[in-house]
PDB file of N, CA and C in Angstrom:
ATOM      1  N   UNK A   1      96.735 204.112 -40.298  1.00  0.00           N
ATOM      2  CA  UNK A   1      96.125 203.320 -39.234  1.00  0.00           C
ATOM      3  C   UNK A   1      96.747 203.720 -37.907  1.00  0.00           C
ATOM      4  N   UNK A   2      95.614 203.858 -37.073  1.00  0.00           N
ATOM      5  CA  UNK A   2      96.347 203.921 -35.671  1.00  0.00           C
ATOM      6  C   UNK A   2      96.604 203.337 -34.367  1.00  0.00           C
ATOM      7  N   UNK A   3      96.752 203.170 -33.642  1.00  0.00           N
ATOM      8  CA  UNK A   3      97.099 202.448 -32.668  1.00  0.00           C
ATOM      9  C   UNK A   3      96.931 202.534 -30.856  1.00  0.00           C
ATOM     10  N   UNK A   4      95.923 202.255 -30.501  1.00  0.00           N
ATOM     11  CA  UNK A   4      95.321 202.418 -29.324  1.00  0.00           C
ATOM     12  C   UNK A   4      95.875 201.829 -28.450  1.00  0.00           C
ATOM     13  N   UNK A   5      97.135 202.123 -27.349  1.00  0.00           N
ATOM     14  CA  UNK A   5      97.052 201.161 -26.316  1.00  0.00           C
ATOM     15  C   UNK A   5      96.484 201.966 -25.043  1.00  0.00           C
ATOM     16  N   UNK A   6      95.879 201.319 -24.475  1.00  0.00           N
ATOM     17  CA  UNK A   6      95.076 201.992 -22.963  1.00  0.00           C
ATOM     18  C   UNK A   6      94.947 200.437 -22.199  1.00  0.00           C
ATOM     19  N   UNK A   7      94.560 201.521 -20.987  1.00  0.00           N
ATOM     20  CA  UNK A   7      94.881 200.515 -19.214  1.00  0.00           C
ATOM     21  C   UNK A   7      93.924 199.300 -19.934  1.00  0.00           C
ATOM     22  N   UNK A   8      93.774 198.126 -18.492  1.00  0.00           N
ATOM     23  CA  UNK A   8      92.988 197.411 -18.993  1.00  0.00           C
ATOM     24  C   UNK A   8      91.459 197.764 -18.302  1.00  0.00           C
ATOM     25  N   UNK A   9      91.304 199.361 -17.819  1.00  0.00           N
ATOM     26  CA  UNK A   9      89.744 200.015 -17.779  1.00  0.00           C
ATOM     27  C   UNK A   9      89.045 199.828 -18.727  1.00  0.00           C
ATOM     28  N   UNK A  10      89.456 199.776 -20.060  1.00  0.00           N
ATOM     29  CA  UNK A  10      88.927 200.516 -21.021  1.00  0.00           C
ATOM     30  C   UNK A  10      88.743 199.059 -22.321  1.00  0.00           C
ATOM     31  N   UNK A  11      88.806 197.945 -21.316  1.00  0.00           N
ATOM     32  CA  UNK A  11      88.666 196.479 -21.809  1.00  0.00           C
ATOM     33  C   UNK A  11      87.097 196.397 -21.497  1.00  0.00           C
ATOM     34  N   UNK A  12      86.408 196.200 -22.136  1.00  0.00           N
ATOM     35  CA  UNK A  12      84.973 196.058 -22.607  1.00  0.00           C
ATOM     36  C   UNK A  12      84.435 196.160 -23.775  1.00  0.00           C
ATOM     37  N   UNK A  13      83.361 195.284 -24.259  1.00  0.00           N
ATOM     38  CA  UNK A  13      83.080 194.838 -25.252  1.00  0.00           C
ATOM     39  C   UNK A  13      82.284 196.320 -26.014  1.00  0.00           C
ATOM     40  N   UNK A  14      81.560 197.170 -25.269  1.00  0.00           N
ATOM     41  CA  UNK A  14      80.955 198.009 -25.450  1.00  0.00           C
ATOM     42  C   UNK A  14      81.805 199.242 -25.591  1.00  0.00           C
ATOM     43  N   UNK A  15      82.900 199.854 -24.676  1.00  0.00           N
ATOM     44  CA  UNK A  15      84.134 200.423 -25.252  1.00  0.00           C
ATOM     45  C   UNK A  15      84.848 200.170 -26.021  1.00  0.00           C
ATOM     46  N   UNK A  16      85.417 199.322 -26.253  1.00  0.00           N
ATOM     47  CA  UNK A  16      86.133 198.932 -27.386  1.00  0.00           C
ATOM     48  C   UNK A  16      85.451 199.052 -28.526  1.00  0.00           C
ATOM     49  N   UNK A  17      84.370 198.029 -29.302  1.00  0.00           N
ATOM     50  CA  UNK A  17      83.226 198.353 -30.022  1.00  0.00           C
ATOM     51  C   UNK A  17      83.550 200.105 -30.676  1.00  0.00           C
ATOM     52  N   UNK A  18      83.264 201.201 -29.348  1.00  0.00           N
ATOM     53  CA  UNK A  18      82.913 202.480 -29.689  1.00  0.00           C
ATOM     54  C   UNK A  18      84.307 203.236 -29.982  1.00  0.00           C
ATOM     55  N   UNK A  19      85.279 202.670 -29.214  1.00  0.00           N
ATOM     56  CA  UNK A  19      86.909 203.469 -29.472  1.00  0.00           C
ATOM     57  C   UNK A  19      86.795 202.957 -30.570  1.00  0.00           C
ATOM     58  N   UNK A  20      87.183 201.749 -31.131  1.00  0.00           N
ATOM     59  CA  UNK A  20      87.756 201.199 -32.260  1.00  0.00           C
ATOM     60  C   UNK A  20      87.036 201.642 -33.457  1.00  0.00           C
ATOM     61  N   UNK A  21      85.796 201.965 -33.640  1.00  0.00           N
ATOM     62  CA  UNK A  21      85.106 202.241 -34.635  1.00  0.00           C
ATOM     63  C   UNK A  21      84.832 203.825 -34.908  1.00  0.00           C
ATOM     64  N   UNK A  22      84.785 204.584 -33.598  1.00  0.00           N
ATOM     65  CA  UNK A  22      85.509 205.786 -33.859  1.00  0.00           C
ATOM     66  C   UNK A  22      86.761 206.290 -34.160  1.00  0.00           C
ATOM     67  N   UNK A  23      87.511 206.052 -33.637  1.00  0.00           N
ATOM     68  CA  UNK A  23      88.660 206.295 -34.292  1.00  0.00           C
ATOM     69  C   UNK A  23      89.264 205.557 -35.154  1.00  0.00           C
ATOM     70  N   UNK A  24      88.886 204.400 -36.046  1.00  0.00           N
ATOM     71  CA  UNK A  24      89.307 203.543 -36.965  1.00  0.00           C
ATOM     72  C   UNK A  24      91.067 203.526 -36.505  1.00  0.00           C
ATOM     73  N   UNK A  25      91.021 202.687 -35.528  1.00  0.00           N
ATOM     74  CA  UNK A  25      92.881 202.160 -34.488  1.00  0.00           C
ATOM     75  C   UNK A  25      92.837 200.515 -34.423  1.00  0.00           C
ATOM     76  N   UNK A  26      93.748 200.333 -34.087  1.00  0.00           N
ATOM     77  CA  UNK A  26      94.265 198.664 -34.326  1.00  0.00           C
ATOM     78  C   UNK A  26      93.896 198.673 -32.589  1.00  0.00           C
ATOM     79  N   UNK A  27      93.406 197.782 -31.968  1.00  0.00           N
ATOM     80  CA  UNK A  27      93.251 197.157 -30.715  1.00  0.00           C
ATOM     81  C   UNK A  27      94.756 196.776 -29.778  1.00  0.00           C
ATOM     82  N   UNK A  28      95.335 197.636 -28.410  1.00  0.00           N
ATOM     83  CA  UNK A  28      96.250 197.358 -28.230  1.00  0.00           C
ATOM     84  C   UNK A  28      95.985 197.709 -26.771  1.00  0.00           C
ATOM     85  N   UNK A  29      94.692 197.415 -26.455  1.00  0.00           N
ATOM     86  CA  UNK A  29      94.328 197.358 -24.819  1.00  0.00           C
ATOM     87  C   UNK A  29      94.320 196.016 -24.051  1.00  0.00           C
ATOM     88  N   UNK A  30      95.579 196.460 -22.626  1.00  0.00           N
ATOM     89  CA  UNK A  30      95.610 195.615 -21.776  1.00  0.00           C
ATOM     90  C   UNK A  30      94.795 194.363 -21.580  1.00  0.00           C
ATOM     91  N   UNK A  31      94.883 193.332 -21.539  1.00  0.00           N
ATOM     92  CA  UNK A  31      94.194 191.997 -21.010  1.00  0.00           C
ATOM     93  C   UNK A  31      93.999 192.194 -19.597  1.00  0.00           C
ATOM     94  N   UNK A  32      92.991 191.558 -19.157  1.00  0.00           N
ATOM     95  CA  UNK A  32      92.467 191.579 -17.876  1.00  0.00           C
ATOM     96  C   UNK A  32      91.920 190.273 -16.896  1.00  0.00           C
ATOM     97  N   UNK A  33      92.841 189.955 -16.305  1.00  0.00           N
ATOM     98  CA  UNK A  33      92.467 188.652 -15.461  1.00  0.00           C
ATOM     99  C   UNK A  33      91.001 188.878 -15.097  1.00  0.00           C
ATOM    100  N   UNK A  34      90.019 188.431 -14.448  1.00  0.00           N
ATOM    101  CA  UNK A  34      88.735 188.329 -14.360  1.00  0.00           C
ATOM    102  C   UNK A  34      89.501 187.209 -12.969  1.00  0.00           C
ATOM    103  N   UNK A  35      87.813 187.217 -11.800  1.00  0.00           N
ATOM    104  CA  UNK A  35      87.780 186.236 -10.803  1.00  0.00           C
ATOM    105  C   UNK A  35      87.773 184.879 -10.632  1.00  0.00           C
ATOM    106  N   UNK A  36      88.222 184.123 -10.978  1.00  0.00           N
ATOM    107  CA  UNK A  36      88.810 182.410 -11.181  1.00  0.00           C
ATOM    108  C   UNK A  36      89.367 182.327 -12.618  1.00  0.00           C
ATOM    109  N   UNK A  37      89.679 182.953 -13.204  1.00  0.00           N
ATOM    110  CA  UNK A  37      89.589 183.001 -14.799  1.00  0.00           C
ATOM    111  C   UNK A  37      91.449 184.015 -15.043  1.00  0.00           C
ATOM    112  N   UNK A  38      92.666 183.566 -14.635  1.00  0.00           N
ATOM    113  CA  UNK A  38      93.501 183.844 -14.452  1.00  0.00           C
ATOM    114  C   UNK A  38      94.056 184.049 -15.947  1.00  0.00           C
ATOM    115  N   UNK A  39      95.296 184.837 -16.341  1.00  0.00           N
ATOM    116  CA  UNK A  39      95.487 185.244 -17.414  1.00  0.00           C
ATOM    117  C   UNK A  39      96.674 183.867 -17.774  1.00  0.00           C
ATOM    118  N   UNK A  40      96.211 183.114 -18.877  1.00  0.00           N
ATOM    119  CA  UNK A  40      97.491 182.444 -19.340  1.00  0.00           C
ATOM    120  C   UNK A  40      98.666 182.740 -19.792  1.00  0.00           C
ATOM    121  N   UNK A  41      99.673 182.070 -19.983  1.00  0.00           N
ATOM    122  CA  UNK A  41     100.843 182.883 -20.512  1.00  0.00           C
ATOM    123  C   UNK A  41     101.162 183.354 -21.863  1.00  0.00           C
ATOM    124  N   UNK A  42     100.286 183.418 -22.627  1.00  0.00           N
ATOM    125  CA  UNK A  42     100.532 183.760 -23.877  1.00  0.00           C
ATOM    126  C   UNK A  42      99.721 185.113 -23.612  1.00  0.00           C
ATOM    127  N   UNK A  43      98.537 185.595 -22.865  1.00  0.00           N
ATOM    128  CA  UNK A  43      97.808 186.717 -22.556  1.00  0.00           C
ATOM    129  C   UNK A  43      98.963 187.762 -21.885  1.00  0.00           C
ATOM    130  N   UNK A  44      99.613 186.505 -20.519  1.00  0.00           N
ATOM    131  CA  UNK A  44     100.769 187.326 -19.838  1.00  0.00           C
ATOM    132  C   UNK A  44     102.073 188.223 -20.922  1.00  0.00           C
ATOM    133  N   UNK A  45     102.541 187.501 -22.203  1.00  0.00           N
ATOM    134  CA  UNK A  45     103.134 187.734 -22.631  1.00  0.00           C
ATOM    135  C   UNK A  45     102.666 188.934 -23.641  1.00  0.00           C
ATOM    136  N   UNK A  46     101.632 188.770 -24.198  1.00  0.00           N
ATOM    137  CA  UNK A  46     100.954 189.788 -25.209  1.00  0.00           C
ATOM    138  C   UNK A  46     100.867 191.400 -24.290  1.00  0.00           C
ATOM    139  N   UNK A  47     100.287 191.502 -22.909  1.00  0.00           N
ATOM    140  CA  UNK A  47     100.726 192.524 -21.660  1.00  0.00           C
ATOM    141  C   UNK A  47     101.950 193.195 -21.478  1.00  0.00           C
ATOM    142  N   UNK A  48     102.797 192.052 -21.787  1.00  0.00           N
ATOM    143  CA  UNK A  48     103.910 192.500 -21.528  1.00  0.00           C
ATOM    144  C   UNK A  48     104.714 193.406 -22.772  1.00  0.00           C
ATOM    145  N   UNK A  49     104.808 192.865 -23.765  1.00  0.00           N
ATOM    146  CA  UNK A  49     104.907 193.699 -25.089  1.00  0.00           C
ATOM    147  C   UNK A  49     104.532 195.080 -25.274  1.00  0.00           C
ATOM    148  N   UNK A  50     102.944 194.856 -24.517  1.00  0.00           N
ATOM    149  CA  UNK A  50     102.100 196.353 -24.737  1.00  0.00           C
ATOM    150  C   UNK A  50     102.620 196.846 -23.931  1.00  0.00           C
ATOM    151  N   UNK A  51     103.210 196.477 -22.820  1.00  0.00           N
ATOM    152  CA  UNK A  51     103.179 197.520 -21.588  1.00  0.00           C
ATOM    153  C   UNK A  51     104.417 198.053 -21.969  1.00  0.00           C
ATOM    154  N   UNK A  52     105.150 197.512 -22.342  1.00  0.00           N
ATOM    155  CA  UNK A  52     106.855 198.265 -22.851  1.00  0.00           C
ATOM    156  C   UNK A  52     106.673 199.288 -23.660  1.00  0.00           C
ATOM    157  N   UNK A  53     105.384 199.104 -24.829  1.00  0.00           N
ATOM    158  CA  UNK A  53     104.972 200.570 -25.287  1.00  0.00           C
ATOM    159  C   UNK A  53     105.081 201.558 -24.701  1.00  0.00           C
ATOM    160  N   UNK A  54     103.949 201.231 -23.652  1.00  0.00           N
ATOM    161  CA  UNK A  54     102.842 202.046 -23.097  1.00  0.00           C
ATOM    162  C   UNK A  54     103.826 203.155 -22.233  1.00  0.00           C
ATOM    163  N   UNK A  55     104.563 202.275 -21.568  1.00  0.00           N
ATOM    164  CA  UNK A  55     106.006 202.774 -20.190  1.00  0.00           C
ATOM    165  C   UNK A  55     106.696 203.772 -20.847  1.00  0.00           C
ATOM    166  N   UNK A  56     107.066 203.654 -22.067  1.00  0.00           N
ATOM    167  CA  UNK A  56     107.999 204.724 -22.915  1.00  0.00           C
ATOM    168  C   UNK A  56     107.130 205.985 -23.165  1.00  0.00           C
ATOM    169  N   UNK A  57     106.159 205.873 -23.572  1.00  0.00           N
ATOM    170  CA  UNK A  57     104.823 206.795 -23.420  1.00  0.00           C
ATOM    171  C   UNK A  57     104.489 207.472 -22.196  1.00  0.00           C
ATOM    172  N   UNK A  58     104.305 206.970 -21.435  1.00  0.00           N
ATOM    173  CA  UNK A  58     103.969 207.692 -19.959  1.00  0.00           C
ATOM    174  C   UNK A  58     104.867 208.066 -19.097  1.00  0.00           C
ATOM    175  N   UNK A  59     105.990 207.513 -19.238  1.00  0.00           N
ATOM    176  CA  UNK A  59     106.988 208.278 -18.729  1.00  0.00           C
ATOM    177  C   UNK A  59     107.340 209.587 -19.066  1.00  0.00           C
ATOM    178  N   UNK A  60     107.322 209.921 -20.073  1.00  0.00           N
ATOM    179  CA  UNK A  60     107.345 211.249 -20.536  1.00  0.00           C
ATOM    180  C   UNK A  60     106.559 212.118 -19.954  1.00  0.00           C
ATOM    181  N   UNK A  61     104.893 211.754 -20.083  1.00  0.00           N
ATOM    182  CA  UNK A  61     104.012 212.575 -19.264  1.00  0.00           C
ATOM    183  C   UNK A  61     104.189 212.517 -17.615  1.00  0.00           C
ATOM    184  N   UNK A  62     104.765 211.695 -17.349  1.00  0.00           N
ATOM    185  CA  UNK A  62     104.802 211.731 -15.601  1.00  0.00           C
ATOM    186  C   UNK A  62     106.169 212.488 -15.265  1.00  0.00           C
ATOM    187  N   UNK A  63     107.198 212.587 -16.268  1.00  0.00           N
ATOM    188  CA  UNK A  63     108.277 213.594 -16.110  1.00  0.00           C
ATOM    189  C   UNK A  63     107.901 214.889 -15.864  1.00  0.00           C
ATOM    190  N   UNK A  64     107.205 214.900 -17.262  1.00  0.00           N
ATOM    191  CA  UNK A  64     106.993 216.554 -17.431  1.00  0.00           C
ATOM    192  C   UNK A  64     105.997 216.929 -16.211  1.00  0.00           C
ATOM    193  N   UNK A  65     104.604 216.112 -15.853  1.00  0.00           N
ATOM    194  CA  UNK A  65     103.813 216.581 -14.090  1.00  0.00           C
ATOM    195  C   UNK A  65     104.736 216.665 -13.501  1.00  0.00           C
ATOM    196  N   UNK A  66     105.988 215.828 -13.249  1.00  0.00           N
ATOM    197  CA  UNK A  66     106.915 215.942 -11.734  1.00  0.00           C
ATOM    198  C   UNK A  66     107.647 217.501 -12.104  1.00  0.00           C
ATOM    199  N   UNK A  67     107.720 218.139 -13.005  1.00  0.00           N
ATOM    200  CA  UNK A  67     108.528 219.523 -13.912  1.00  0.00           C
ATOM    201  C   UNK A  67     107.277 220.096 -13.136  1.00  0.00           C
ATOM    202  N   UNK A  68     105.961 220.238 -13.195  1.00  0.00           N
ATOM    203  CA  UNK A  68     104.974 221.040 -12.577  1.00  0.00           C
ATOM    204  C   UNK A  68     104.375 221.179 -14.411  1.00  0.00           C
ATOM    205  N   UNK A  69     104.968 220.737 -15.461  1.00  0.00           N
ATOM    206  CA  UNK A  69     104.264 221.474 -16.575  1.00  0.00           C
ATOM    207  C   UNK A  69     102.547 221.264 -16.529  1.00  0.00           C
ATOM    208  N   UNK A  70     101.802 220.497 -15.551  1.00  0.00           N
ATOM    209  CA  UNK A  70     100.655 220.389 -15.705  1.00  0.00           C
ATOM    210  C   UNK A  70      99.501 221.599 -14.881  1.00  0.00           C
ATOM    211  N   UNK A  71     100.590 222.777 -14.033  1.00  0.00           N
ATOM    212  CA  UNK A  71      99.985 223.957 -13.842  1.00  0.00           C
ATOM    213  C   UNK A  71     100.688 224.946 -14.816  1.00  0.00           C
ATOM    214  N   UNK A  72      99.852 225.201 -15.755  1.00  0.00           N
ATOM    215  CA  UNK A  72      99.962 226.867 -16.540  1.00  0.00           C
ATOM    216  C   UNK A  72      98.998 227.823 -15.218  1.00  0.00           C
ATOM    217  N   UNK A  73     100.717 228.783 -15.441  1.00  0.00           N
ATOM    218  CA  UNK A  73      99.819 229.707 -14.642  1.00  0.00           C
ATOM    219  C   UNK A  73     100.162 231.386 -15.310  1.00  0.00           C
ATOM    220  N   UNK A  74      98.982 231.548 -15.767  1.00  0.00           N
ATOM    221  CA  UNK A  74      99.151 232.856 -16.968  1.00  0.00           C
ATOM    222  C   UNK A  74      98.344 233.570 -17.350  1.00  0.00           C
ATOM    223  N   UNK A  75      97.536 234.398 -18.088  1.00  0.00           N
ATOM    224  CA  UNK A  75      96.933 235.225 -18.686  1.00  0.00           C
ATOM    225  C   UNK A  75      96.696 234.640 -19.961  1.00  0.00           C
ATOM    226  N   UNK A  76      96.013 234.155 -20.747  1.00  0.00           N
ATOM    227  CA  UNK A  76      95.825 233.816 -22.473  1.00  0.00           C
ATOM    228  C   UNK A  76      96.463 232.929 -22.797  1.00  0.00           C
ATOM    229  N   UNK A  77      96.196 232.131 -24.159  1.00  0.00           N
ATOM    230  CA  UNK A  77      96.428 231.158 -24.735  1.00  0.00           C
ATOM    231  C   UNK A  77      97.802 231.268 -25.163  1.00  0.00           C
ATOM    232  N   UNK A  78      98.058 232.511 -25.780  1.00  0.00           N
ATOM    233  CA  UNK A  78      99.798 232.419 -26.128  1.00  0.00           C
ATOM    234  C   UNK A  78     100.678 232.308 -25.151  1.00  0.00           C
ATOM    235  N   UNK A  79     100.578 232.892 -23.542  1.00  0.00           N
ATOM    236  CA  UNK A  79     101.498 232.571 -22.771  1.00  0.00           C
ATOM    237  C   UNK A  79     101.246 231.244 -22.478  1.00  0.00           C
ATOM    238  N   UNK A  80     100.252 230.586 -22.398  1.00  0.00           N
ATOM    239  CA  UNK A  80     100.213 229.467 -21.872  1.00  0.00           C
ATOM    240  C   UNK A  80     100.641 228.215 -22.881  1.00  0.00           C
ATOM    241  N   UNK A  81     100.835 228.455 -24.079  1.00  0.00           N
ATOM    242  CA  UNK A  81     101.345 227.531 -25.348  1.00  0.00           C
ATOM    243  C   UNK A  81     102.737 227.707 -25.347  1.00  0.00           C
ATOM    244  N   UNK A  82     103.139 229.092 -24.891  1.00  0.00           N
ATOM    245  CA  UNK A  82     104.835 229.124 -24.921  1.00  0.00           C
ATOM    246  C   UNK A  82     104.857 228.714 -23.573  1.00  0.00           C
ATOM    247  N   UNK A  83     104.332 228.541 -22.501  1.00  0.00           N
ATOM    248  CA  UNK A  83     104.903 227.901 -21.219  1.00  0.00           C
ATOM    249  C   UNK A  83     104.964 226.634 -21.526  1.00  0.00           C
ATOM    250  N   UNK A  84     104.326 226.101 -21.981  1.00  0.00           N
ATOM    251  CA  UNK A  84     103.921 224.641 -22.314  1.00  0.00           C
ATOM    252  C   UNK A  84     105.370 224.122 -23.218  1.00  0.00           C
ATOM    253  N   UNK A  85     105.498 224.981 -24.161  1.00  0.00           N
ATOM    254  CA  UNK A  85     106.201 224.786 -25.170  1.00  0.00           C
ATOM    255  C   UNK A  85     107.952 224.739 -24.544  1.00  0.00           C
ATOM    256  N   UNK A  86     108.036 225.659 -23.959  1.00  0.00           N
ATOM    257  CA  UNK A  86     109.288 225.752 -23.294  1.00  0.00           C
ATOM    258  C   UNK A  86     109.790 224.468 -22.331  1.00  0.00           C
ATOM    259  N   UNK A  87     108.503 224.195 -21.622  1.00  0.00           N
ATOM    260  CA  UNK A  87     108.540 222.793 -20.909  1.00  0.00           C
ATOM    261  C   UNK A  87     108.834 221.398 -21.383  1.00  0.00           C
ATOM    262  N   UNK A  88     108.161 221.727 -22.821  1.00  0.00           N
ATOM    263  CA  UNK A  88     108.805 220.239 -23.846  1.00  0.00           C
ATOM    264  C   UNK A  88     110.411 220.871 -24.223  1.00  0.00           C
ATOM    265  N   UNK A  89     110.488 222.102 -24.425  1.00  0.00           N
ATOM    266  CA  UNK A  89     111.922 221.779 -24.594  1.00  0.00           C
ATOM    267  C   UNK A  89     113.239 221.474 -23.754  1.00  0.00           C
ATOM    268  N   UNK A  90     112.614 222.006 -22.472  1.00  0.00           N
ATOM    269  CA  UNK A  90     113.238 221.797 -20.973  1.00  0.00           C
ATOM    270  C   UNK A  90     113.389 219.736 -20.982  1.00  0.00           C
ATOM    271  N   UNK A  91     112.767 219.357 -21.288  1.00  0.00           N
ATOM    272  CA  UNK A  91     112.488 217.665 -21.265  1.00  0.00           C
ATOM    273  C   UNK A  91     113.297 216.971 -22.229  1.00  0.00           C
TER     274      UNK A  91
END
């Protein structure tokens, strides 16, 4: 089983529906305050859990962009898998 957490963009009845049933994943997308309709604290708290995931996760990828690993600049797939590759080990 797997485990989906994403922003709260991707909170809709009609996305969700299509992520979740394509990829057969457990539901672990952001809550979303709406206009007079404020998030209670048990919503606040369930956010907060996910987001401590999510932070350990994306930090990694926003390391490695600030490294530049998100320009390969090369000739073919093998230099560009060992540039790549070298960059996770640089991290």
């Amino acid at each position: 089983m797997y485990a989906l957490f994403a922003d709260s963009a991707y909170a809709g009845e009609e996305i969700e529906t299509y992520i979740l049933e394509t990829c057969d994943c457990e539901d672990f997308i952001q809550l979303r305050p709406y206009r007079n309709r404020p998030l209670n604290e048990e919503d606040k708290q369930t956010n907060k859990l996910r987001s401590r995931i999510r932070c350990r996760v994306e930090h990694v990828f926003g390391r490695l962009e600030h490294m530049g690993a998100n320009n390969v600049r090369g000739i073919g797939l093998k230099r560009a898998a060992a540039q790549i590759g070298l960059a996770n080990l640089v991290y």
